[in-house]
Protein backbone atom coordinates (compact mmCIF):
# COMPACT_ATOMS: atom_id res chain seq x y z
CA UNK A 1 44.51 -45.67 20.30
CA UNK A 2 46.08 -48.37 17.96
CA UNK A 3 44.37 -49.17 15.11
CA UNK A 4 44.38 -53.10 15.86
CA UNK A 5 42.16 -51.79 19.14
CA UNK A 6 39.72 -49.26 17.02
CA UNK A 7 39.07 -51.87 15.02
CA UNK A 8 38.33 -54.30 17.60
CA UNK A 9 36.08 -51.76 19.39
CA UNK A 10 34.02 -51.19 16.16
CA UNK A 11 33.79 -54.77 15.18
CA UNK A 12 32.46 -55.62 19.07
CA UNK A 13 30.03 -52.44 18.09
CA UNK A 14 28.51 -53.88 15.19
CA UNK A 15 28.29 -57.64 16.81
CA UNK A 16 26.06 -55.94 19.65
CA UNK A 17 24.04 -54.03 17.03
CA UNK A 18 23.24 -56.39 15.04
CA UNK A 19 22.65 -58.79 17.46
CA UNK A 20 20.34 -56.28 19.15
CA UNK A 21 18.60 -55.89 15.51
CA UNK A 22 17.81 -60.16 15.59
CA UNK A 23 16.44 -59.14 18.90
CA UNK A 24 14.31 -56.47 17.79
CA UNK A 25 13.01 -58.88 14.32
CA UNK A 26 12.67 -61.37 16.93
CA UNK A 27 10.27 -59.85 18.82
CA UNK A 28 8.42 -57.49 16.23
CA UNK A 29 7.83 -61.11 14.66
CA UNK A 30 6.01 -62.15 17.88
CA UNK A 31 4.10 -58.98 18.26
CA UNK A 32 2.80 -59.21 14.94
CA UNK A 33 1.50 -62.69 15.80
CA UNK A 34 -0.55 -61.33 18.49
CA UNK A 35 -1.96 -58.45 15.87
CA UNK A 36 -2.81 -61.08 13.33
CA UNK A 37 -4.76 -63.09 15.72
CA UNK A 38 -6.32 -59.68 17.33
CA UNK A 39 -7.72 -59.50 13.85
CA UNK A 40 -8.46 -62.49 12.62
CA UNK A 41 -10.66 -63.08 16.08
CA UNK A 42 -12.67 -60.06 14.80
CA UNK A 43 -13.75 -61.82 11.41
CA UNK A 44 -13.62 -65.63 12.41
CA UNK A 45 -16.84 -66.73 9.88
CA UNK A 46 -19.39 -69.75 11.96
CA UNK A 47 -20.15 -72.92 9.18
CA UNK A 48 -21.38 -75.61 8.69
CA UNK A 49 -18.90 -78.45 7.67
CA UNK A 50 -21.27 -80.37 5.54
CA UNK A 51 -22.36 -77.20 3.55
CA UNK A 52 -18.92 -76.08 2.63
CA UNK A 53 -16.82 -79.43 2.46
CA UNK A 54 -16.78 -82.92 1.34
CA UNK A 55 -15.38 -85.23 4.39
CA UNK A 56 -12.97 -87.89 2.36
CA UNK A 57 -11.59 -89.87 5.21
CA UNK A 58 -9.52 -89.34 9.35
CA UNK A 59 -5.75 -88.24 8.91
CA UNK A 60 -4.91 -88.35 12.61
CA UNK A 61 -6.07 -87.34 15.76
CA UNK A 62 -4.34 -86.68 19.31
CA UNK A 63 -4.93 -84.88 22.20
CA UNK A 64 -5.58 -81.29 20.24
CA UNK A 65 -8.33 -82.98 18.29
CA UNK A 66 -8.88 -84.46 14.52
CA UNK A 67 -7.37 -83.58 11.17
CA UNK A 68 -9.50 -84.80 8.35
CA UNK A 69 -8.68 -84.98 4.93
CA UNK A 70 -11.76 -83.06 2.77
CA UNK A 71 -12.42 -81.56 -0.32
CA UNK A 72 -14.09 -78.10 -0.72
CA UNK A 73 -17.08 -78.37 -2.72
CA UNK A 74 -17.22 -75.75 -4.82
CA UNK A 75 -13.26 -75.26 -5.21
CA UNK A 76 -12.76 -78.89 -5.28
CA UNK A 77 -9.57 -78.63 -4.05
CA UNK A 78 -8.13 -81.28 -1.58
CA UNK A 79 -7.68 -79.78 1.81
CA UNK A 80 -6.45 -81.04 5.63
CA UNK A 81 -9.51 -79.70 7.81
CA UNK A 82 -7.51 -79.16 11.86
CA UNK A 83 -11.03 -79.82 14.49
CA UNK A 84 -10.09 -78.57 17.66
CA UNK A 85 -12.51 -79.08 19.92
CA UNK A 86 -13.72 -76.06 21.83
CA UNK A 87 -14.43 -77.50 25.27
CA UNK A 88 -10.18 -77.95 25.89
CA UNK A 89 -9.12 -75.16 23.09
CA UNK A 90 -8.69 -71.69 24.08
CA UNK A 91 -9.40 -69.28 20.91
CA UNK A 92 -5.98 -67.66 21.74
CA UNK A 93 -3.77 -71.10 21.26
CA UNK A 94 -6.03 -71.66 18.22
CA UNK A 95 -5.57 -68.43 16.40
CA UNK A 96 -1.88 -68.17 17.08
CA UNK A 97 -1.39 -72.10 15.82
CA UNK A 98 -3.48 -70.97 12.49
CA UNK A 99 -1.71 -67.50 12.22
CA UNK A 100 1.76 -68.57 12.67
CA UNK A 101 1.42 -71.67 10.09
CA UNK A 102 -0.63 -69.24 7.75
CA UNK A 103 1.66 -65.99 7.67
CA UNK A 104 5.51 -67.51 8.76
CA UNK A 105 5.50 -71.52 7.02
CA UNK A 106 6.57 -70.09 3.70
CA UNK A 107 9.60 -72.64 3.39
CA UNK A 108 8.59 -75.49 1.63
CA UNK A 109 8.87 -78.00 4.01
CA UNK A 110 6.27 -76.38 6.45
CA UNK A 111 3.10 -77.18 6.13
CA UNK A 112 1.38 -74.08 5.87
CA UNK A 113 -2.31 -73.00 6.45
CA UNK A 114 -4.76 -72.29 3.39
CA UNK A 115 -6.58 -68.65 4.80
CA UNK A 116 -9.90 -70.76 5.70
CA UNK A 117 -10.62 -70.45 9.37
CA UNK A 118 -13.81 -70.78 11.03
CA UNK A 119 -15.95 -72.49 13.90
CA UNK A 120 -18.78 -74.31 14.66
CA UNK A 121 -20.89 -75.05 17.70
CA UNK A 122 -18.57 -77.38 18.77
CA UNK A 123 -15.42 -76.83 17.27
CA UNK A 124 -12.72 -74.55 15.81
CA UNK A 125 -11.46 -75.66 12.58
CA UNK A 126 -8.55 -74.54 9.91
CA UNK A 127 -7.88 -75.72 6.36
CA UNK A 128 -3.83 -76.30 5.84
CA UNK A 129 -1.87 -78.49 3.20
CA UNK A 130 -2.64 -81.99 3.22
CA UNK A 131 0.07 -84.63 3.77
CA UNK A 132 -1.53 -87.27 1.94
CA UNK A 133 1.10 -90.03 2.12
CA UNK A 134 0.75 -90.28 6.22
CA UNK A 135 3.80 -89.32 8.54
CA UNK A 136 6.95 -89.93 9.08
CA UNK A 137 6.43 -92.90 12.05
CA UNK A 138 4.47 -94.87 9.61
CA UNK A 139 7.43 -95.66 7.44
CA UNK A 140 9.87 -95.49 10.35
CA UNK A 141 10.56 -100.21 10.64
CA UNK A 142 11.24 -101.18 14.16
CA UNK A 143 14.89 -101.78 15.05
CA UNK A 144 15.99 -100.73 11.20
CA UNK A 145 14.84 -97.46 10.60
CA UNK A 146 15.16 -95.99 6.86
CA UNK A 147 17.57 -96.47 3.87
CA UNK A 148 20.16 -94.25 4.95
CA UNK A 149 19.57 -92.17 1.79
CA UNK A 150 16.65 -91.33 3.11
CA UNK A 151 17.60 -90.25 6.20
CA UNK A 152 19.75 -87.46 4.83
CA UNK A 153 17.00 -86.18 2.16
CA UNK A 154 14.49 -86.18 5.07
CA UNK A 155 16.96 -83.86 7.72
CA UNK A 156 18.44 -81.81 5.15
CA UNK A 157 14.09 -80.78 4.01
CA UNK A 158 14.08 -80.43 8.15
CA UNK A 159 17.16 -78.55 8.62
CA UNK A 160 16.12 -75.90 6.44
CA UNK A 161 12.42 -75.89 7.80
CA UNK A 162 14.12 -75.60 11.37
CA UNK A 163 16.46 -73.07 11.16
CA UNK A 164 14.08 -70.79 8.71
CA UNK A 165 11.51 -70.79 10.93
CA UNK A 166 14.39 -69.68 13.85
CA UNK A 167 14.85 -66.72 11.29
CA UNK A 168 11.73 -65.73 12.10
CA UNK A 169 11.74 -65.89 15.81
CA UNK A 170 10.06 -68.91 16.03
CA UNK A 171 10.94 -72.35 17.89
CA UNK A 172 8.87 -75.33 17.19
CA UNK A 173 8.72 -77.49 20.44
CA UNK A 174 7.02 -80.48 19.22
CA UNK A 175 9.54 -82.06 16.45
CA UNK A 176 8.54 -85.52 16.14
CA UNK A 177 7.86 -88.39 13.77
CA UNK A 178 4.60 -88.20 14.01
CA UNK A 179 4.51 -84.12 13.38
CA UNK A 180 6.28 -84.74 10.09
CA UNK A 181 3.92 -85.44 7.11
CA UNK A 182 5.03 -86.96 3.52
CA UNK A 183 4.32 -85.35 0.41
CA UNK A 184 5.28 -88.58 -1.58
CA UNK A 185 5.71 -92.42 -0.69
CA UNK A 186 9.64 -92.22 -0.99
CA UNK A 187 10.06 -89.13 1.62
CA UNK A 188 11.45 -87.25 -1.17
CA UNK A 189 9.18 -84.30 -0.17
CA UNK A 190 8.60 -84.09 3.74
CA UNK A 191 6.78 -81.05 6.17
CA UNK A 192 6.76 -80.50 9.81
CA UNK A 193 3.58 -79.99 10.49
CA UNK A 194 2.17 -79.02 14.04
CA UNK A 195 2.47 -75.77 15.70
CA UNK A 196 0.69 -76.11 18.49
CA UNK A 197 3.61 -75.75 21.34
CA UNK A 198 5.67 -73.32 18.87
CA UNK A 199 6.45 -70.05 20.63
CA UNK A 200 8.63 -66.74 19.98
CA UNK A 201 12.23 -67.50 20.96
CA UNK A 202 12.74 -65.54 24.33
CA UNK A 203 9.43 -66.28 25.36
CA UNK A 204 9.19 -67.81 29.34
CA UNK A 205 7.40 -70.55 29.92
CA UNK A 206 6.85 -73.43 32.74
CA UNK A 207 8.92 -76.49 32.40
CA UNK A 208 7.04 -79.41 31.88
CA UNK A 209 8.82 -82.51 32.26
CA UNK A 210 7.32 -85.69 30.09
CA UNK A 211 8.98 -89.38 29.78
CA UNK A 212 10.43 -88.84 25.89
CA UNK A 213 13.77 -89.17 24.48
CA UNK A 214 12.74 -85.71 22.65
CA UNK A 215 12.24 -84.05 26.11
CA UNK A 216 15.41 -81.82 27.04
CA UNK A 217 17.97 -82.95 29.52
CA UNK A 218 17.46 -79.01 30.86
CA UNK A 219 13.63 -79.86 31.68
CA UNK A 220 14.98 -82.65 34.35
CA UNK A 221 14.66 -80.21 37.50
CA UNK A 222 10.76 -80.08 36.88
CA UNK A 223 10.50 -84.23 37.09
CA UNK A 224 12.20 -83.65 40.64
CA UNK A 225 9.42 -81.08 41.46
CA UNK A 226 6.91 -83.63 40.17
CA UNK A 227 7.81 -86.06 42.60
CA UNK A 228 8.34 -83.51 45.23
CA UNK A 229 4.82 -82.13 44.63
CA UNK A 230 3.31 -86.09 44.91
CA UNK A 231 5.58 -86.81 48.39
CA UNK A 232 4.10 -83.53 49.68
CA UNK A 233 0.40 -84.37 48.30
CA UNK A 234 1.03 -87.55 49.64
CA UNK A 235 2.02 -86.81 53.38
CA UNK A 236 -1.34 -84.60 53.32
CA UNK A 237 1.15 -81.16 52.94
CA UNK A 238 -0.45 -77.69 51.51
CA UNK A 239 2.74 -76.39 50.89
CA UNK A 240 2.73 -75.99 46.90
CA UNK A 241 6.26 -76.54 45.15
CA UNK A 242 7.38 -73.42 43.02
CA UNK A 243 7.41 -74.00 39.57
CA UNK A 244 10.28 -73.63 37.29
CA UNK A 245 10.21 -71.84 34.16
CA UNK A 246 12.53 -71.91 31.32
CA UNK A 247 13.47 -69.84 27.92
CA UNK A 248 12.02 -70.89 24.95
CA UNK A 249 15.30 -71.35 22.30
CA UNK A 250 16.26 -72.82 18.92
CA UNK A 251 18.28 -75.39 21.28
CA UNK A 252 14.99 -77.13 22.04
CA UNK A 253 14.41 -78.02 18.45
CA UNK A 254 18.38 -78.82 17.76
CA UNK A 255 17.62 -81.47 20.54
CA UNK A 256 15.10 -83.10 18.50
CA UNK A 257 16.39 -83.22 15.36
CA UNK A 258 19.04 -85.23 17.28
CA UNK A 259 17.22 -87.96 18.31
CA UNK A 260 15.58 -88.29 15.10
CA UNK A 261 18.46 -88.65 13.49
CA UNK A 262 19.15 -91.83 15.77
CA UNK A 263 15.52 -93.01 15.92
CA UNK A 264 15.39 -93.03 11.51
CA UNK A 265 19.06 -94.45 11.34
CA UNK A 266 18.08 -97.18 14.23
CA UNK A 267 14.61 -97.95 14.53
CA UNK A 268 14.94 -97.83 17.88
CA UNK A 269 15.12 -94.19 20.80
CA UNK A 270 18.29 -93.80 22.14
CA UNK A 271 16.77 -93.94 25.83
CA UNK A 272 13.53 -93.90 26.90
CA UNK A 273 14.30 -90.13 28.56
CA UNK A 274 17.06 -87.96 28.99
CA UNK A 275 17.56 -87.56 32.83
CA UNK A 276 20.48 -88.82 35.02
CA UNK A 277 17.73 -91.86 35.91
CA UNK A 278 17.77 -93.78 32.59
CA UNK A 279 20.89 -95.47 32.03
CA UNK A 280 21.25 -95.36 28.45
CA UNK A 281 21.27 -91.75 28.90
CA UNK A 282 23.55 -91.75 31.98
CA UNK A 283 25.85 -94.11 29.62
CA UNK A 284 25.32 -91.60 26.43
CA UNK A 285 26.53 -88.67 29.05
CA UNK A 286 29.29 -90.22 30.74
CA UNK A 287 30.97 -90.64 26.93
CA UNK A 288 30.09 -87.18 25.83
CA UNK A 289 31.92 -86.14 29.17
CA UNK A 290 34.50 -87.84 27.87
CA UNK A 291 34.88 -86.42 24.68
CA UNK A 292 34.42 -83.10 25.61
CA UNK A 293 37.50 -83.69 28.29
CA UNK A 294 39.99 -84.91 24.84
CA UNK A 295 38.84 -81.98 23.01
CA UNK A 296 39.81 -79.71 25.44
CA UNK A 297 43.05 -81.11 25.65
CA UNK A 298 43.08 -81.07 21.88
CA UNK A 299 42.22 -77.05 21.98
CA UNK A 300 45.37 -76.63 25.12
CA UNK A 301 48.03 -78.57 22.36
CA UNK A 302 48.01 -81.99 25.05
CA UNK A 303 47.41 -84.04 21.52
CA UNK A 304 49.95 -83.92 19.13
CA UNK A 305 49.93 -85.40 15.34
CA UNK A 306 46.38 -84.14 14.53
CA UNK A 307 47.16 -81.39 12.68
CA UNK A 308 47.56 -82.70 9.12
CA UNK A 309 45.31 -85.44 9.29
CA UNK A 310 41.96 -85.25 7.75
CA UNK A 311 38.82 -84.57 9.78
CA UNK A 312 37.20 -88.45 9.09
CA UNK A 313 40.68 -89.92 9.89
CA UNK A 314 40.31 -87.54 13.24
CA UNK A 315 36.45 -88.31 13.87
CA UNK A 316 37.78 -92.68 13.26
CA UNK A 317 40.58 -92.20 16.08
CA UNK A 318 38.33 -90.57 18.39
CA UNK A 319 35.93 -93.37 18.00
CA UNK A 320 38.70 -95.84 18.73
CA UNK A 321 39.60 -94.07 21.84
CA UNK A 322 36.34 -93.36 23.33
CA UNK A 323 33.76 -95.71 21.42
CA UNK A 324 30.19 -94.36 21.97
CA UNK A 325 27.74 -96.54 24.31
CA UNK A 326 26.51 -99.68 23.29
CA UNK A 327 22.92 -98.41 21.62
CA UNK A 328 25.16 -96.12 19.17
CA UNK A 329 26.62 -99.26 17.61
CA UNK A 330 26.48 -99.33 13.92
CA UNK A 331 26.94 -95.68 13.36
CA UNK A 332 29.64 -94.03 11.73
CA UNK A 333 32.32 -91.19 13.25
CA UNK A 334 30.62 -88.62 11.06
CA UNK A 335 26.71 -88.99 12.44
CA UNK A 336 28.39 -89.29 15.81
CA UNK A 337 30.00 -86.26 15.93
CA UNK A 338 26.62 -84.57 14.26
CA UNK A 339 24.86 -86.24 17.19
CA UNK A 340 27.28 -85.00 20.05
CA UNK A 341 26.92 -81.48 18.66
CA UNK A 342 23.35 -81.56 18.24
CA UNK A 343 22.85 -83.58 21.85
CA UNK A 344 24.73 -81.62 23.98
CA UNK A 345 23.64 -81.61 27.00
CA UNK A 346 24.37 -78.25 27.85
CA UNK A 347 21.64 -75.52 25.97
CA UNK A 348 23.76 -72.81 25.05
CA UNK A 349 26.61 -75.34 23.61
CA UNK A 350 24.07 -77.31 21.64
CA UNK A 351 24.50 -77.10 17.81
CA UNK A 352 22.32 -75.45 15.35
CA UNK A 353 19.99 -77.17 13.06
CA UNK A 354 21.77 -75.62 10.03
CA UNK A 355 25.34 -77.96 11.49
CA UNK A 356 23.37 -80.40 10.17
CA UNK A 357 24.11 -79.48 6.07
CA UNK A 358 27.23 -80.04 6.81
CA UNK A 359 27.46 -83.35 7.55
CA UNK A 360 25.57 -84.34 4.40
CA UNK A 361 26.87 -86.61 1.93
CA UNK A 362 29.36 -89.30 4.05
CA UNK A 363 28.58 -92.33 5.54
CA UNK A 364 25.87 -92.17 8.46
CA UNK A 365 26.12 -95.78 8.84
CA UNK A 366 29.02 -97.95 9.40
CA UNK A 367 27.59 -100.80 7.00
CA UNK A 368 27.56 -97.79 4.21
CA UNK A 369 31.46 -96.68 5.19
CA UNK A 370 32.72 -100.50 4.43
CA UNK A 371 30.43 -100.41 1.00
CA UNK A 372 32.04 -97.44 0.16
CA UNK A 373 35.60 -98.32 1.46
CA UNK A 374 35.27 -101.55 -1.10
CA UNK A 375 33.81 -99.69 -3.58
CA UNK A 376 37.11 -97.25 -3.88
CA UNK A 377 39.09 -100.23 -3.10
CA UNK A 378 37.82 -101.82 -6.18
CA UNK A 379 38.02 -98.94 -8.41
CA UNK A 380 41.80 -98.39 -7.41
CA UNK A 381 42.49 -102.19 -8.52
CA UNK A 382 40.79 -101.51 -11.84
CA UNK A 383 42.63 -98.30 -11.94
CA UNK A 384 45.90 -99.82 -11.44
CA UNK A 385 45.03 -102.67 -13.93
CA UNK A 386 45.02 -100.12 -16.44
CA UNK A 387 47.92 -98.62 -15.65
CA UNK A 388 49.86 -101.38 -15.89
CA UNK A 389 47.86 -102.52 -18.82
CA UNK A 390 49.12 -99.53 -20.53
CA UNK A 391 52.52 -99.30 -19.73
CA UNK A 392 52.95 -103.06 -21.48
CA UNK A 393 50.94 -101.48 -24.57
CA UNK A 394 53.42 -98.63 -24.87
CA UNK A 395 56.11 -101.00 -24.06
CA UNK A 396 55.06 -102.91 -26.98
CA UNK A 397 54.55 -100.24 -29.74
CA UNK A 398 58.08 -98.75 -28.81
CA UNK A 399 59.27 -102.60 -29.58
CA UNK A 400 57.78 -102.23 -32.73
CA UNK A 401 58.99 -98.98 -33.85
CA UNK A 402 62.65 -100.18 -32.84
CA UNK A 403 63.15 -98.29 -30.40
CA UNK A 404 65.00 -100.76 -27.94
């Protein structure tokens, strides 16, 4: 056997180990969940609110219930109390949601439980960190977004969040402006908050199709069975569709952070959902098809006179070929080509959040690439002005010594 081959073999080896070991983290992390909140059910305390905390004032509420911002009264320490009522909360969701933030948030842009858990007659409640500032949707302006600086503090803090909490063997589910609280007024300290839908990667569960731009273009097969199911409920039928049921993966999340990306650059959602229905999807898909047709041809050699340019020179004469669809106006090459990798529509092609470091630090904006473009313009004038400003000084002082 040549050793090219051996080597090979024991490289493939190791891949498959160590992918097996993820695997095995993976789910050890999940079955650890379920022990924590085996154990925590045994020694969940009953209390009452008003002995134990000072209400201060309503944070939010939804459909899981309130968060209200308190302050214990003998710690006096500040504190985000989570109500969920107990009526339309199973003690299973709520233990997991508490465990998970408690025991795997430890990156610093999660928020992360405080070890206070308890219930009352009519609720069950958990202390976590308190976003005092609001969320992210309340400084999101309509049609504008967020100074671009902003945008790329904010998903770099989520990036990391993201893909540590993939480490773990965890996908989020719910990434969302409003599931993103700030730490300060300039969003120079951000937390995704929420883990209510968060479940072990692997794990199977239905697909539910909802009308979002953050809901995944893989989910569209269960808004056909939702229409199936009302024709057939409709025309009086018993017949019950089947449901379909999907794998919970860090592709989900990747989605997301994609169309937040557009929503805080924009203002604005780059279609209302992502099925073959809405047209500014079906326009956003028909480009990407595109694309991913000239990079193919650029992998099979078909594109000659790439190969020594730069990779923003490449990115600008792909956009001149293909421009994106009208509702991606305004934004540089470099965010584009973030956004095709992290909107792919295909799951297992889709990019990781981590991608997302890497396209830190250029232009996002087109307004921002012509400010910078004059900016360097300028400074190359001024450079040359001194260049030529001191070749006529050293032109004179060799006048002066005699030298001509």
């Amino acid at each position: 056997m040549s050793a090219v081959k051996c080597n090979t073999q024991v490289l493939k080896r190791t891949f498959l180990c160590t992918k097996g070991l993820i695997y095995q983290l993976k789910a050890a992390a999940a079955q650890e969940l379920d022990e924590l909140c085996f154990l925590s059910a045994q020694s969940m305390p009953n209390l009452k609110v008003s002995e134990h905390f000072r209400m201060v004032k309503l944070l939010g509420e939804g459909s899981y219930g309130k968060v209200m911002l308190a302050v214990h009264r003998k710690r006096g320490t500040p504190m985000a109390l989570k109500f969920f009522p107990r009526q339309s909360t199973s003690l299973t969701s709520f233990l997991r949601e508490y465990n998970l933030s408690l025991s795997y948030c430890t990156h610093p842009s999660l928020t992360r439980a405080l070890g206070i858990f308890f219930s009352t007659p009519s609720y069950y409640v958990f202390a976590q960190q308190a976003g005092l500032y609001g969320d992210l949707y309340s400084v999101i302006v309509s049609e504008a977004g967020v100074n671009e600086d902003c945008v790329q503090r904010v998903m770099s803090q989520l990036s990391g969040a993201v893909t540590h909490l993939h480490s773990l063997g965890f996908v989020h589910r719910d990434i969302k402006p409003e599931n993103i609280f700030l730490c300060d007024s300039s969003c120079r300290w951000v937390k995704l908050g929420d883990f209510g839908l968060a479940r072990a990667i692997g794990t199977t569960v239905r697909a539910v199709w909802y009308e979002s731009p953050f809901c995944t273009p893989e989910v569209e097969p269960a808004k056909e069975a939702e229409k199936e199911m009302e024709r057939r409920q409709n025309e009086g039928t018993e017949e019950e569709v089947e449901d379909i049921w999907i794998s919970v993966e860090p592709c989900i999340d990747s989605w997301a952070l994609g169309v937040l990306v557009y929503c805080l650059l924009t203002g604005c959602f780059p279609w209302e959902e992502s099925t073959h229905d809405d047209r500014g999807y079906r326009k956003y898909k028909e480009w990407f098809d595109r694309e991913a047709e000239r990079d193919e041809k650029m992998r099979d050699g078909e594109w000659r006179g790439e190969e020594d340019a730069d990779d923003y020179i490449i990115m600008e004469r792909k956009q001149r070929d293909n421009p994106p669809p009208s509702q991606f106006e305004g934004l540089s090459p470099l965010v584009m080509t973030l956004l095709k990798e992290l909107l792919h529509p295909e799951p297992k092609h889709r990019g990781s959040p981590e991608e997302i470091l890497s396209y830190l630090g250029g232009p996002w904006l087109m307004e921002t690439e012509r400010e910078e473009k004059r900016k360097a313009e300028e400074a190359e004038k001024e450079a040359r002005k001194m260049r030529e400003r001191g070749g006529v000084e050293e032109e004179l002082l060799r006048e002066g010594r005699g030298e001509r």
